[in-house]
Protein backbone atom coordinates (compact mmCIF):
# COMPACT_ATOMS: atom_id res chain seq x y z
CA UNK A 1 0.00 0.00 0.00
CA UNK A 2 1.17 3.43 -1.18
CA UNK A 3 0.87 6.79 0.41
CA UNK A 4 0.53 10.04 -0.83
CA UNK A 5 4.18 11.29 0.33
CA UNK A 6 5.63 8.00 -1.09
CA UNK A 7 3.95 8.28 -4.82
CA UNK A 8 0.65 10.37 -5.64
CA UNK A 9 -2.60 7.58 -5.49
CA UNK A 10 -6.16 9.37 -5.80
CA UNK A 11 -7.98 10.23 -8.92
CA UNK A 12 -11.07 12.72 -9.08
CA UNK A 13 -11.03 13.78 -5.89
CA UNK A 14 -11.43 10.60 -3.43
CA UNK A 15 -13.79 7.73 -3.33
CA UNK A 16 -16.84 10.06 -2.57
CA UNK A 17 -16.14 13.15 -4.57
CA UNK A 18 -14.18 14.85 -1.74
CA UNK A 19 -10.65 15.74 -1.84
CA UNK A 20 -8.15 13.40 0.16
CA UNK A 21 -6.01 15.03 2.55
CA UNK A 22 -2.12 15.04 1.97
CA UNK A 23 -0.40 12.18 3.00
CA UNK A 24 -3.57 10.00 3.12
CA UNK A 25 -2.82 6.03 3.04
CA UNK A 26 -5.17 4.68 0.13
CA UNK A 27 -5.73 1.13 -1.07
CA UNK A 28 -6.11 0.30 -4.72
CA UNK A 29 -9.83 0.63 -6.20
CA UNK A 30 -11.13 1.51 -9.54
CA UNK A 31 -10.59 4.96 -7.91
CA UNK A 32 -7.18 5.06 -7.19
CA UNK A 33 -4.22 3.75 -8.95
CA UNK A 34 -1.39 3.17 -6.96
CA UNK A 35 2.35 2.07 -8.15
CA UNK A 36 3.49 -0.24 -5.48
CA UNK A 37 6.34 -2.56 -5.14
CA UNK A 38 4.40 -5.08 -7.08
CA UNK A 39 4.48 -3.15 -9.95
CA UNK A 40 7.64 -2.14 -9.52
CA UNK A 41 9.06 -5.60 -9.30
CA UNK A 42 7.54 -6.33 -13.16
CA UNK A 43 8.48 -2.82 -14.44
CA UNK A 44 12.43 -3.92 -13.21
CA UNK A 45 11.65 -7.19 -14.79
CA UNK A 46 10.22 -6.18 -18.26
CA UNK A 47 13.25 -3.77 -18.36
CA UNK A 48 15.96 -6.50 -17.18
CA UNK A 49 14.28 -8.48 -19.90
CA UNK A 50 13.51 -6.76 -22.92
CA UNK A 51 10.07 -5.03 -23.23
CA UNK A 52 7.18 -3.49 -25.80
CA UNK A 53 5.08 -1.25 -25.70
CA UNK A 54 1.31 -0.73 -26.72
CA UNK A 55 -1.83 1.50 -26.17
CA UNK A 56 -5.03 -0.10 -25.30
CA UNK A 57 -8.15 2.03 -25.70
CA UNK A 58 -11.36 1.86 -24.48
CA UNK A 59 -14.34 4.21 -24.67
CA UNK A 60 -16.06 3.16 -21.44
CA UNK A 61 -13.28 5.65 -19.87
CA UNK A 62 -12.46 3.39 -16.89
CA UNK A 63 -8.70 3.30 -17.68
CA UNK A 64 -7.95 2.74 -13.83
CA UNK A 65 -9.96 -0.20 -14.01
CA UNK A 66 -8.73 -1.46 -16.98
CA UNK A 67 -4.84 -1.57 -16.26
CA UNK A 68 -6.19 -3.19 -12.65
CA UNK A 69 -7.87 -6.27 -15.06
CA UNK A 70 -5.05 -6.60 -17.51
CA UNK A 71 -2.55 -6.50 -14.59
CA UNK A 72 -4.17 -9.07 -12.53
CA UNK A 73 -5.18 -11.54 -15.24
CA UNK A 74 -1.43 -10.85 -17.04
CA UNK A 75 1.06 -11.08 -14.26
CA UNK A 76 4.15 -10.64 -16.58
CA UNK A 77 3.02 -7.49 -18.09
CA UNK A 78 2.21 -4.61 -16.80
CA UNK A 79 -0.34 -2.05 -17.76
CA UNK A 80 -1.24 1.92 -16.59
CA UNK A 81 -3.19 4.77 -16.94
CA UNK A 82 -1.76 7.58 -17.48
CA UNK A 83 -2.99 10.56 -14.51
CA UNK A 84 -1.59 13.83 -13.15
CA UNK A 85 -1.86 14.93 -9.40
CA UNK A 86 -3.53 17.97 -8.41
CA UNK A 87 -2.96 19.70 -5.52
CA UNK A 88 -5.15 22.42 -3.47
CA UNK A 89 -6.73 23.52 -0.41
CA UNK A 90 -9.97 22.74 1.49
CA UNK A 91 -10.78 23.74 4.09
CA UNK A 92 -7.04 25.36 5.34
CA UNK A 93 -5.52 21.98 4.85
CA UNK A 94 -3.39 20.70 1.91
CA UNK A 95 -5.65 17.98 -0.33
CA UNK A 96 -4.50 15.93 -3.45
CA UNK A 97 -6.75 14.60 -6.36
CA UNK A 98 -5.72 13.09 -9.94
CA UNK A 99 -7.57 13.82 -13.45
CA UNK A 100 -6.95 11.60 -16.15
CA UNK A 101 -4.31 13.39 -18.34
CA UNK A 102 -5.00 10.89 -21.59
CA UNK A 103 -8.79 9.57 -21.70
CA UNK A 104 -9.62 6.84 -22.84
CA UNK A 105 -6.02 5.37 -23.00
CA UNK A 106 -4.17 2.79 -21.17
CA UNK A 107 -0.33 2.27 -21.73
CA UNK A 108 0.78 -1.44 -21.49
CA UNK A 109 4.78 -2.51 -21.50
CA UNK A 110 5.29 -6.57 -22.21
CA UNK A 111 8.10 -9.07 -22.53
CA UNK A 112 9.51 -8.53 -26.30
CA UNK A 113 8.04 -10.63 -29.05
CA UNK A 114 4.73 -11.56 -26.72
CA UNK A 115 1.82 -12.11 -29.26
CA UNK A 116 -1.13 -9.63 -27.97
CA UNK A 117 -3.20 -11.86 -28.91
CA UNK A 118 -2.98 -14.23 -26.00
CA UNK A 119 -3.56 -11.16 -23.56
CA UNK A 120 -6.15 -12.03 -21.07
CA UNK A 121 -8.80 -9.95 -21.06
CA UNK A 122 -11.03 -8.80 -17.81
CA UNK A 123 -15.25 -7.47 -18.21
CA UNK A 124 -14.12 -3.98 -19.39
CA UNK A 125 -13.77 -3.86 -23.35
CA UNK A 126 -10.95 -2.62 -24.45
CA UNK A 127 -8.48 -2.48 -28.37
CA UNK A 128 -5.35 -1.98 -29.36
CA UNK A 129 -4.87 1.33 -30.29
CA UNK A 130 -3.14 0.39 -34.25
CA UNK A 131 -0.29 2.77 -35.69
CA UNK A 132 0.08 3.19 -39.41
CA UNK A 133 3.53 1.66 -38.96
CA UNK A 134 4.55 -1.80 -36.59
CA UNK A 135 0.50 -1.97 -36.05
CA UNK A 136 -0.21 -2.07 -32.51
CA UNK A 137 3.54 -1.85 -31.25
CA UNK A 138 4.66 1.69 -30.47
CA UNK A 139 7.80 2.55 -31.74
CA UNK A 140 10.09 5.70 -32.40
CA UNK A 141 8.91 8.60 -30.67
CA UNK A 142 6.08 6.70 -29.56
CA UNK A 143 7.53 4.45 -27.79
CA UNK A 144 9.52 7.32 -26.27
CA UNK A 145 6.55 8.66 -24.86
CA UNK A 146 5.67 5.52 -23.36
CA UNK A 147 8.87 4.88 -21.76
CA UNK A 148 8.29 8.20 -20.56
CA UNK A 149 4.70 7.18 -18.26
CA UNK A 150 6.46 4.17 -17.63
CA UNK A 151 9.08 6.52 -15.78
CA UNK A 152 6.43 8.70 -14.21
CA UNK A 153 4.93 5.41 -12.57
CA UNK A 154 1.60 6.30 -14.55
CA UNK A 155 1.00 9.42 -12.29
CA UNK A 156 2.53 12.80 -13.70
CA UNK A 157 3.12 15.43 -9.87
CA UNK A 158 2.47 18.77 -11.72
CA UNK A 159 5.06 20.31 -8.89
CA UNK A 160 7.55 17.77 -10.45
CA UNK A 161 6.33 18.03 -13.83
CA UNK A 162 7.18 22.52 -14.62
CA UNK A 163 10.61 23.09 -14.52
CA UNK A 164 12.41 26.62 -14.59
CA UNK A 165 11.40 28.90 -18.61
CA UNK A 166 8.23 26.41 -18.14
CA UNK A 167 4.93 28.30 -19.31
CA UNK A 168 2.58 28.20 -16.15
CA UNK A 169 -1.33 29.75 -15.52
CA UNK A 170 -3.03 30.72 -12.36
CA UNK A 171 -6.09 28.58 -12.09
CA UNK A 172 -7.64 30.49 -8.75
CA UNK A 173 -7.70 33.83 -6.75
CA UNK A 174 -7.69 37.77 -8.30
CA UNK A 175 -5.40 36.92 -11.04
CA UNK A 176 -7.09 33.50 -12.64
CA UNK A 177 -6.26 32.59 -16.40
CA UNK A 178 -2.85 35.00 -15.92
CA UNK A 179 0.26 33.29 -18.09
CA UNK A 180 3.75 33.47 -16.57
CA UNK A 181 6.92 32.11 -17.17
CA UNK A 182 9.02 30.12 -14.39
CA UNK A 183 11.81 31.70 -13.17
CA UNK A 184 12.64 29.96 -10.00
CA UNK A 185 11.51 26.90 -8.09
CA UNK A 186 11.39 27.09 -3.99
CA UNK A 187 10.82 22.97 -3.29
CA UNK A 188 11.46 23.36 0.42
CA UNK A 189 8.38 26.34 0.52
CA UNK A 190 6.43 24.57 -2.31
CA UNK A 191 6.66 27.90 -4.56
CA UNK A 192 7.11 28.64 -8.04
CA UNK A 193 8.60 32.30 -8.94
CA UNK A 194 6.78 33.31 -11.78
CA UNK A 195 7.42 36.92 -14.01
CA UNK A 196 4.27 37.69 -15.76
CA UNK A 197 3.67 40.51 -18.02
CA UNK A 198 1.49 43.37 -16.97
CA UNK A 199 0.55 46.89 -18.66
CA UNK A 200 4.02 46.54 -20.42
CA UNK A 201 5.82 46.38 -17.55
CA UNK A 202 7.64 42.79 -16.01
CA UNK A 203 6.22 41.83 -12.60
CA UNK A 204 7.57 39.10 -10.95
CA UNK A 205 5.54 37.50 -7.75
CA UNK A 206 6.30 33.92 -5.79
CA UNK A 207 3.01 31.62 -6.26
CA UNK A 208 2.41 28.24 -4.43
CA UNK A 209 2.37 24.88 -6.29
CA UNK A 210 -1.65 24.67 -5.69
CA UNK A 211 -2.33 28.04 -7.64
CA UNK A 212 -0.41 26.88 -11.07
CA UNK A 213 -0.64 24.56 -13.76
CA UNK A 214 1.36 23.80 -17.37
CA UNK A 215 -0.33 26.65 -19.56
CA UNK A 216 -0.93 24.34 -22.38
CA UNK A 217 -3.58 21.26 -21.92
CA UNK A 218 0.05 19.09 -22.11
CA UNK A 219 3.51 19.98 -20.65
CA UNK A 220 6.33 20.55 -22.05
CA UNK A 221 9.74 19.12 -20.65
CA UNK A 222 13.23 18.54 -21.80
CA UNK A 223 12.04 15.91 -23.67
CA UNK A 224 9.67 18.12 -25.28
CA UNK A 225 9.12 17.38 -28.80
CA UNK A 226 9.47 13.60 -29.07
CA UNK A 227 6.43 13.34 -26.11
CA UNK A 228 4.26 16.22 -27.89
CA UNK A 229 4.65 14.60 -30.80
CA UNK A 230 3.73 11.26 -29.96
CA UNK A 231 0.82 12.37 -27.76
CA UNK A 232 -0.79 13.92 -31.22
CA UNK A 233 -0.09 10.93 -33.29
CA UNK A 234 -1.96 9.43 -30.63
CA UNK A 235 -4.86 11.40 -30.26
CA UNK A 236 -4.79 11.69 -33.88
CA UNK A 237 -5.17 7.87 -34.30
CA UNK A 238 -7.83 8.06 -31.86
CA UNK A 239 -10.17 10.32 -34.49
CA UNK A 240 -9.14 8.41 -37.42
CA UNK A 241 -11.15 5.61 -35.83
């Protein structure tokens, strides 16, 4: 079982809707997708090993559930949704929920040369997501954004996620919808320093984690291109179907 200090665990805002407090212990539900040592133990395997890497989707949405199936009915593979951690405040304390950051889509890594066709496969339908090249395998950049929520343990902390020249907007208080750019990063006071541009002139204010996000629906990192790239061919395969 995983805390909330160890790796991030809720989704949409706790099992009844309301926000879970920092630090919360959590066991795995439809709800909540948590990377324990279990999963940890096949992810170090698959890579000792030799891996692949595919997207299933699904439109029932129920990608936590769906990685829980495949992973329990396919104990040498190892599937995930792919979720981001939001953080705010209720109440004067410090809560944590996840969204979904890709809908509909659940990454799956398996030993090299297995034949997806002898997957197991639980009550919630699901397909392999096809490419126009390798078919269902991911490759190239692709695969590069895979490998990518593979590192992230499916769960992307957006404190962890903007880095220093990162784009940021404030989602709450006086200045909501305001764009900045990152110009420092306080991790021991959980603040981002953030120059914004304001009646021409350059104003620069320190902002806590809770009040800022990526500007753009998807963040950009150092690995910028070959992820944004692969996330369109992705969502672009998704309306060709």
């Amino acid at each position: 079982m995983g805390t909330y200090k160890d790796k991030p665990t809720g989704r949409n805002e706790g099992p009844e809707g309301g926000a879970v407090p920092e630090g919360a212990k959590l066991m795995q539900s439809e709800n909540f997708w948590i990377y324990d040592d279990v999963f940890r133990q096949r992810e170090a395997r698959l890579r000792e090993a030799g891996f692949d890497c595919y997207c299933l989707f699904s439109m029932t949405y129920r990608e936590i559930k769906i990685a829980q199936e495949v992973n329990s009915l396919n104990e040498e593979c190892l599937a995930m949704p792919f979720l981001r951690v939001k953080r705010g405040c209720r109440d004067g304390k410090a809560v944590l929920a996840q969204d979904v950051l890709l809908q509909g889509y659940v990454f799956i890594f398996v030993p090299k040369g297995k034949d997806m066709g002898t997957l197991h496969r639980g009550e919630t339908p699901w397909r392999i997501l096809e490419r126009k090249e390798g078919g269902g395998l991911l490759l190239g950049q692709d695969r590069e954004y895979a490998e990518w929520v593979l590192d992230s343990g499916g769960i992307l902390d957006v404190s962890q996620a903007i880095e220093i020249n990162d784009q940021i907007q404030i989602i709450s208080g006086p200045l909501l919808r305001l764009r900045g750019c990152v110009i420092g990063i306080s991790r021991r006071k959980k603040n981002y320093h953030v120059q914004f541009e304001m009646m021409g002139q350059s104003v620069a204010v320190w902002l806590p984690y809770e009040l800022v996000e990526p500007a753009g629906k998807w963040k950009r990192t150092r690995r910028t291109d070959a992820k944004q790239n692969g996330l369109l061919r992705l969502e672009q395969g998704k309306e060709r179907r």
